[in-house]
Protein backbone atom coordinates (compact mmCIF):
# COMPACT_ATOMS: atom_id res chain seq x y z
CA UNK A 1 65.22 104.26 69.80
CA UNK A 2 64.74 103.14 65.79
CA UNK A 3 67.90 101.41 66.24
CA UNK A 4 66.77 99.14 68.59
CA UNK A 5 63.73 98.69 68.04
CA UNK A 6 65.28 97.23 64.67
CA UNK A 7 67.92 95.25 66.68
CA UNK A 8 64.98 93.52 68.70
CA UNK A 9 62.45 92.91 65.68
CA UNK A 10 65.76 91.40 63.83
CA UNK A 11 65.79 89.29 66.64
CA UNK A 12 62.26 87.86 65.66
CA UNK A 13 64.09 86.28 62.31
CA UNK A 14 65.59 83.60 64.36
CA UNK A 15 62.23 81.96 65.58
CA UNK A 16 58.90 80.54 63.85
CA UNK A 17 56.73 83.15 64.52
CA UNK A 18 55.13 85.99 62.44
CA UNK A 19 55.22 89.83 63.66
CA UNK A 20 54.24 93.20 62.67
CA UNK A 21 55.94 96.64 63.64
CA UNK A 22 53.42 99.43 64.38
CA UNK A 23 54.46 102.96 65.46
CA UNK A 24 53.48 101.77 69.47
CA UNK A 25 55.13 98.22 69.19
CA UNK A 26 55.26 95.09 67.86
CA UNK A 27 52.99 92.30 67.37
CA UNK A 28 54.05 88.69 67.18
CA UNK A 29 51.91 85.73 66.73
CA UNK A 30 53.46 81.77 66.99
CA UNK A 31 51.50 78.23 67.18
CA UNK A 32 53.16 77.82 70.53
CA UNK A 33 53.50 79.98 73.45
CA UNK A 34 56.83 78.36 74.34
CA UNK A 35 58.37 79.92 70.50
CA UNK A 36 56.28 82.88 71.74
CA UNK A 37 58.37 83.62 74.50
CA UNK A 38 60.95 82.42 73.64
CA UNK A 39 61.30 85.36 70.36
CA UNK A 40 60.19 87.96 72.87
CA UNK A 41 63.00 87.03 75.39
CA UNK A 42 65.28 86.76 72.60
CA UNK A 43 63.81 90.55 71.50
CA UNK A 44 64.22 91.96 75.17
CA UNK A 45 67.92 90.72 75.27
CA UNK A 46 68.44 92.29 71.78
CA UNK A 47 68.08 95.68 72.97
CA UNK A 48 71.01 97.45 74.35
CA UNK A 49 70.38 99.38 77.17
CA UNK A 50 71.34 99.75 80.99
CA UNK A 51 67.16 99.12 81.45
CA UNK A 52 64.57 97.35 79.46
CA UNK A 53 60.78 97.38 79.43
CA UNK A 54 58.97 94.26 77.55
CA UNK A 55 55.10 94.42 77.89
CA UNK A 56 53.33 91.09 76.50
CA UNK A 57 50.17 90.87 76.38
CA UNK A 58 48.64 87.08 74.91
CA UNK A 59 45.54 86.51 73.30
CA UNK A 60 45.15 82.88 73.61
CA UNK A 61 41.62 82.41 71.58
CA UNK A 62 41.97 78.99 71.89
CA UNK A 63 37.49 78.33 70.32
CA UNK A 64 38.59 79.38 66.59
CA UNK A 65 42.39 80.33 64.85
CA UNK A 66 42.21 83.57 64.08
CA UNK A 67 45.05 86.06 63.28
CA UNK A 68 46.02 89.24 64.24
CA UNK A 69 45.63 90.96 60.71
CA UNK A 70 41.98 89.53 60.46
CA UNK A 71 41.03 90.96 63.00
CA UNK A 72 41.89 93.68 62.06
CA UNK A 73 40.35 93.01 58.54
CA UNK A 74 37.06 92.56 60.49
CA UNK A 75 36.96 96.24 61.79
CA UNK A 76 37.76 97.45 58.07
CA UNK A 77 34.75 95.06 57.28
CA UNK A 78 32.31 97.25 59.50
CA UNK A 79 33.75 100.15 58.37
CA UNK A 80 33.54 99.75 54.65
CA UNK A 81 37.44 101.26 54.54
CA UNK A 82 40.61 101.42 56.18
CA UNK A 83 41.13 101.27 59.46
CA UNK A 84 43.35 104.77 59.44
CA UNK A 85 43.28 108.36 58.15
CA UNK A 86 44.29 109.28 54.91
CA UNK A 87 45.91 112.11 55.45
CA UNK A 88 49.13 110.70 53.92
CA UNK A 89 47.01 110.36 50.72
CA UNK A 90 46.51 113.44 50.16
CA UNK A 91 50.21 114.65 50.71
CA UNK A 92 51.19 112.39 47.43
C-alpha cells in the first residue's frame, strides 16, 4: 500500500493545507474546511484501486487556534519526554 499512500499524500502538494504521515494515516490541517475537503477528495481520487476507504474525522476548535503538533507538544509537556518509545534509540 506505500505506493499509494505516497500517491495520495502527493496529492496534498496541490492545496493550502499542512499534513503529517503517521504509520495509521494522515493528518491534514487547512484554515478552511472547503481546502480541507477539497485535498482529501483530491487524496481519495489519488489512490488507485477498484475500492477506496477515506475516514475524516474534523476537529473544528473553533474557542482558540491550535494545531495538531501542539497538541501533541502538550502531552510531551505532562510527560516531561517524548510522546513514543525509544526503542529505536537504542538500536543506533
Amino acid at each position: 500500500m506505500a505506493e499509494e499512500v505516497a500517491k495520495a499524500v502527493d496529492a496534498l502538494e496541490e492545496f493550502d493545507v499542512e499534513y503529517e504521515t503517521t504509520p495509521m494515516g494522515t493528518v491534514i490541517e487547512a484554515a478552511d474546511t472547503g481546502e480541507l475537503f477539497a485535498a482529501a477528495h483530491a487524496a481519495h481520487l489519488a489512490v488507485d484501486g477498484e475500492r477506496v476507504s477515506t475516514f475524516l474525522k474534523v476537529d473544528d476548535k473553533r474557542t482558540v487556534r491550535q494545531e495538531a503538533r501542539e497538541k501533541v507538544d502538550a502531552v510531551e509537556t505532562h510527560l516531561g519526554r517524548e510522546a513514543r518509545s525509544d526503542h529505536d534509540a537504542d538500536a543506533e
